[in-house]
N, C-alpha and C. Protein backbone atom coordinates (compact mmCIF):
# COMPACT_ATOMS: atom_id res chain seq x y z
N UNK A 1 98.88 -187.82 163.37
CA UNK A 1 98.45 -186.98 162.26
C UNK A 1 96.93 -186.83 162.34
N UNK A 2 96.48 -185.46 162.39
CA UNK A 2 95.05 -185.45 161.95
C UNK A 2 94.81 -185.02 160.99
N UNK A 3 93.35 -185.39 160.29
CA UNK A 3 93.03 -185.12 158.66
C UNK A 3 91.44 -184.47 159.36
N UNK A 4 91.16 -182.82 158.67
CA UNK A 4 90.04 -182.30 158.70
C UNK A 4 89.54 -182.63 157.52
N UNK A 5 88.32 -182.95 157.83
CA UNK A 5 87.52 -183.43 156.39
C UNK A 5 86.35 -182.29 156.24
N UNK A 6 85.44 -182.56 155.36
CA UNK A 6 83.87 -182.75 155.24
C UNK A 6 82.82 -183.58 155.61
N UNK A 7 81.81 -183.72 155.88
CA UNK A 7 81.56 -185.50 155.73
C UNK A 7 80.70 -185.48 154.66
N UNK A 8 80.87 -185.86 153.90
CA UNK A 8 80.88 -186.15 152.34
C UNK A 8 81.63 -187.81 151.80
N UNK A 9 80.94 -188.21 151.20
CA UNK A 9 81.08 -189.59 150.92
C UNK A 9 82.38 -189.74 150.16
N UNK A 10 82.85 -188.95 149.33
CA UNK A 10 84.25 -188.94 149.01
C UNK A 10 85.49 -188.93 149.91
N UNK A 11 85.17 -188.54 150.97
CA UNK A 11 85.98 -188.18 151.79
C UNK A 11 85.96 -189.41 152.90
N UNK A 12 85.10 -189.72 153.38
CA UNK A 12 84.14 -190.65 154.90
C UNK A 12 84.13 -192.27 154.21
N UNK A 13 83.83 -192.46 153.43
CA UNK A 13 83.40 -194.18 152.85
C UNK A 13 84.21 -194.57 153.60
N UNK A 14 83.80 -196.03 154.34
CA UNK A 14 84.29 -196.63 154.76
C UNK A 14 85.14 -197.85 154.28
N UNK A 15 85.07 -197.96 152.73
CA UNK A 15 85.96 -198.81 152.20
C UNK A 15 87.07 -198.07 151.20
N UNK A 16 86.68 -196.75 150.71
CA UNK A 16 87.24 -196.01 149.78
C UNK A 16 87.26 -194.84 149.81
N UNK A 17 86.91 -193.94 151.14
CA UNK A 17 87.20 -192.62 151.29
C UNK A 17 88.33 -192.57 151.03
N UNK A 18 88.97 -191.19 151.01
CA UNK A 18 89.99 -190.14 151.23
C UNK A 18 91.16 -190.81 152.36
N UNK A 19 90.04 -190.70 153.72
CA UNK A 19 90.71 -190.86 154.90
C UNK A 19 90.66 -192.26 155.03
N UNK A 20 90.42 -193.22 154.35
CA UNK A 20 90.80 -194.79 154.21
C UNK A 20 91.69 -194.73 153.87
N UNK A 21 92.08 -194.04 152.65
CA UNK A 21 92.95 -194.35 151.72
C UNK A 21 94.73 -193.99 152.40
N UNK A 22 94.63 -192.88 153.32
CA UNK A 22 95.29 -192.20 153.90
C UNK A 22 95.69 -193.34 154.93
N UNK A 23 94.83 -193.46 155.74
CA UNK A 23 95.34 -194.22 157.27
C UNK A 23 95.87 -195.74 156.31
N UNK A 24 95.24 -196.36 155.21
CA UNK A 24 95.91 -197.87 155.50
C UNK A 24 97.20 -197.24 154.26
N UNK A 25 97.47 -196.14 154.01
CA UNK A 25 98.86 -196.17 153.03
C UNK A 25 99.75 -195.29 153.72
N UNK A 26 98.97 -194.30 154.63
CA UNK A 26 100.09 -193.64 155.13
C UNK A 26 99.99 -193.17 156.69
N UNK A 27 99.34 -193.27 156.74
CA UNK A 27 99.16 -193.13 158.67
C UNK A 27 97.98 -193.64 159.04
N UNK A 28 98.53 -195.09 159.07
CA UNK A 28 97.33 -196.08 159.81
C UNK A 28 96.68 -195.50 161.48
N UNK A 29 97.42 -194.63 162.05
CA UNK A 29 96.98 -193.98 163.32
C UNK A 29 96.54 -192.85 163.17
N UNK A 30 96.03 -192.21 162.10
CA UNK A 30 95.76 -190.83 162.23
C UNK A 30 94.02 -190.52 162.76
N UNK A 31 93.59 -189.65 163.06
CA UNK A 31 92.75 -189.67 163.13
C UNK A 31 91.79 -188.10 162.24
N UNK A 32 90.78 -188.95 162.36
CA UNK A 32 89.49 -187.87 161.19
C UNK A 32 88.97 -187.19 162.17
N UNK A 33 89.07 -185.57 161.81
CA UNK A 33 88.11 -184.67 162.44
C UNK A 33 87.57 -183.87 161.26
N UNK A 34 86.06 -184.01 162.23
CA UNK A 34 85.20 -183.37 161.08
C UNK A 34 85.26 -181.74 161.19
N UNK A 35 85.70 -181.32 160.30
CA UNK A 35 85.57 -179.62 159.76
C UNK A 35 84.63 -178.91 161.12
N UNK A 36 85.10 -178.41 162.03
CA UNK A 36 84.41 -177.84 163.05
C UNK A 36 83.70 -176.28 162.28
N UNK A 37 83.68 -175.84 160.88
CA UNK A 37 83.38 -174.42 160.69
C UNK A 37 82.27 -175.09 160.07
N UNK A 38 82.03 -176.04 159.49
CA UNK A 38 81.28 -177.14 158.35
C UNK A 38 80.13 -177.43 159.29
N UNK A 39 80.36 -178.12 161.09
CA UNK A 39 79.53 -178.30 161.90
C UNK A 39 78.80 -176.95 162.33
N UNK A 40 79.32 -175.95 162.88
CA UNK A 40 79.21 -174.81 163.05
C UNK A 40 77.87 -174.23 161.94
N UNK A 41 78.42 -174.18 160.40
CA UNK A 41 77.07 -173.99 159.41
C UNK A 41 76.16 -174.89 159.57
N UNK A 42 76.01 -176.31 159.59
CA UNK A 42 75.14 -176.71 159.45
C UNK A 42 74.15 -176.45 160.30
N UNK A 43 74.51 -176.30 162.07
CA UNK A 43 73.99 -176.03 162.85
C UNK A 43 73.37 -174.52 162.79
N UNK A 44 73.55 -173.98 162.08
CA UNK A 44 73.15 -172.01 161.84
C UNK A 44 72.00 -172.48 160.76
N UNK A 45 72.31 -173.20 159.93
CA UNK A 45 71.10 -173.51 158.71
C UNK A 45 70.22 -174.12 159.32
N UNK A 46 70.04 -175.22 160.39
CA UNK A 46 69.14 -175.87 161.39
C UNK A 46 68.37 -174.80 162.10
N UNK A 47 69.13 -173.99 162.52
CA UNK A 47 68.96 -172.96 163.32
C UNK A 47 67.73 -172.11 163.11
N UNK A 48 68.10 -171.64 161.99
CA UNK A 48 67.54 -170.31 160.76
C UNK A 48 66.17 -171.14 160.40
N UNK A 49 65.76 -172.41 160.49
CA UNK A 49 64.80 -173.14 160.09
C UNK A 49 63.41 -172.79 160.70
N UNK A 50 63.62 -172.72 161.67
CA UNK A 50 62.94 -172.34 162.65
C UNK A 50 62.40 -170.72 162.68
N UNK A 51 60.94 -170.90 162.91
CA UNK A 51 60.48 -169.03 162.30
C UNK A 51 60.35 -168.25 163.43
N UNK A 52 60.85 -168.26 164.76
CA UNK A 52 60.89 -167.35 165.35
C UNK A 52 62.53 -167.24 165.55
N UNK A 53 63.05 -167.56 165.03
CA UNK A 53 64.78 -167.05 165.21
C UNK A 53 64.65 -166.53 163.73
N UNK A 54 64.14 -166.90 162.89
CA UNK A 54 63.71 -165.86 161.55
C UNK A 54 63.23 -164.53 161.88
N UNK A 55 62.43 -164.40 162.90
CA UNK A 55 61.31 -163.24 163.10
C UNK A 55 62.66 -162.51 164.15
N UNK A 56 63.31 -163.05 165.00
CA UNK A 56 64.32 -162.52 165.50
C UNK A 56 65.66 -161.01 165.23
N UNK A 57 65.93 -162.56 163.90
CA UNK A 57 66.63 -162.05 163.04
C UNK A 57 66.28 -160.73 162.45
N UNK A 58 65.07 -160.86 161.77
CA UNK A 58 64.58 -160.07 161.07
C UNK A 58 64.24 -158.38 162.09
N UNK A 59 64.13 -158.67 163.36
CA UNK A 59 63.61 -157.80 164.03
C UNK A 59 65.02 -157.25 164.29
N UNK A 60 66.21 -157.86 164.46
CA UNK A 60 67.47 -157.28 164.55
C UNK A 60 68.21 -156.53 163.46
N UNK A 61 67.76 -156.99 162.60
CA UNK A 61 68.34 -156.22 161.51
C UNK A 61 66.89 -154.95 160.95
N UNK A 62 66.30 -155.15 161.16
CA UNK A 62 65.09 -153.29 161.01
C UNK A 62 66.11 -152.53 162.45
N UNK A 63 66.57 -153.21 163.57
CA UNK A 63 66.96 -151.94 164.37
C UNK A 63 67.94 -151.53 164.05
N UNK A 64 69.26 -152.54 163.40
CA UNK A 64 70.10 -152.09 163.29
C UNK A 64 70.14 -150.73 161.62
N UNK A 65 69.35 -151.17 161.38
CA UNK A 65 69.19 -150.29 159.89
C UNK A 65 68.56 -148.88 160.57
N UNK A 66 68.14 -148.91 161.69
CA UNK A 66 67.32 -147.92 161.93
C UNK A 66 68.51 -147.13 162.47
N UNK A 67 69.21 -147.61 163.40
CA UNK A 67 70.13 -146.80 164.32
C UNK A 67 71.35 -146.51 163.51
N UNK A 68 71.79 -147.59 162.49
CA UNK A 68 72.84 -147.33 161.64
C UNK A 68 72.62 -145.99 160.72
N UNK A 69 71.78 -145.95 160.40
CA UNK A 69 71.66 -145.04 159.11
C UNK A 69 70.82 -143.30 160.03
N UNK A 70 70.32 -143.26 160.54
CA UNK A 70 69.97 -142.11 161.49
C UNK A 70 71.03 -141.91 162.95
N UNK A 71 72.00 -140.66 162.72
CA UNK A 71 72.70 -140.39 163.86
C UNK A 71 71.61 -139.69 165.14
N UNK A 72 70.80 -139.27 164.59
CA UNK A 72 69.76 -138.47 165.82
C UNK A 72 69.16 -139.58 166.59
N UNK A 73 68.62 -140.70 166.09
CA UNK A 73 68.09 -141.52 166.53
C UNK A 73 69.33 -142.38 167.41
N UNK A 74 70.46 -142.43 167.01
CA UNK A 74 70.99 -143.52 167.82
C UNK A 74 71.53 -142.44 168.84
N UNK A 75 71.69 -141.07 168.77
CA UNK A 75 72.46 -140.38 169.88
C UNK A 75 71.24 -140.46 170.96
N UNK A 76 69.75 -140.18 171.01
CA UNK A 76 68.90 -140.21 171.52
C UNK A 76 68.69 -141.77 172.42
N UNK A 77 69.64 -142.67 171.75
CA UNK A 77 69.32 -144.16 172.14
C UNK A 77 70.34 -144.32 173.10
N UNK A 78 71.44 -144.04 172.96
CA UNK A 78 72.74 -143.75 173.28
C UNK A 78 72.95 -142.95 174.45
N UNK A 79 72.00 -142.11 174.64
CA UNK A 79 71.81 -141.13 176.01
C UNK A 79 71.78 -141.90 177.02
N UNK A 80 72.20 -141.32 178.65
CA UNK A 80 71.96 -141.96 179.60
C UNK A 80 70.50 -141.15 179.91
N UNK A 81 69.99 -142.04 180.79
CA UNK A 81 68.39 -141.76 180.93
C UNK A 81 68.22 -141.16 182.37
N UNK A 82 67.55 -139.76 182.40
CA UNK A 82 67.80 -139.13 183.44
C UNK A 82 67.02 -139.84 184.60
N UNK A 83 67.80 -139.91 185.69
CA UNK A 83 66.98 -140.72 186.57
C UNK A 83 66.93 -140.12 188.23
């Protein structure tokens, strides 16, 4: 049996979590995996911390606003380039 958690102290304690409570009453073999979408955010909020993946960001979304919202501009972008 596996149990996806949080890691959150309600859940993790090592004398009175969730998943204590679970393995010594009902599946002493199961094992805890931590929420892989939970790891996933935290690592994007770590991420985002940092001011040139801010400045990134930010530079990706002015183009996409630019090309989204003007069809002349993105057909012009969109062209193959005569060569």
């Amino acid at each position: 049996m596996n149990f996806g958690t949080y890691n959150v102290n309600v859940f993790q304690n090592a004398k009175f979590g969730v998943t204590k409570q679970i393995q010594d009453d009902y599946a002493p073999f199961s094992i805890r995996v931590h929420c892989m979408a939970h790891h996933m955010n935290l690592a994007i909020q770590t991420l985002f911390a940092i001011p040139l993946v801010k400045h990134i960001e930010s530079l990706l979304q002015t183009l996409h606003a630019y090309f989204a919202h003007f069809p002349k501009q993105h057909l012009e972008f969109t062209k193959p380039s005569p060569i």
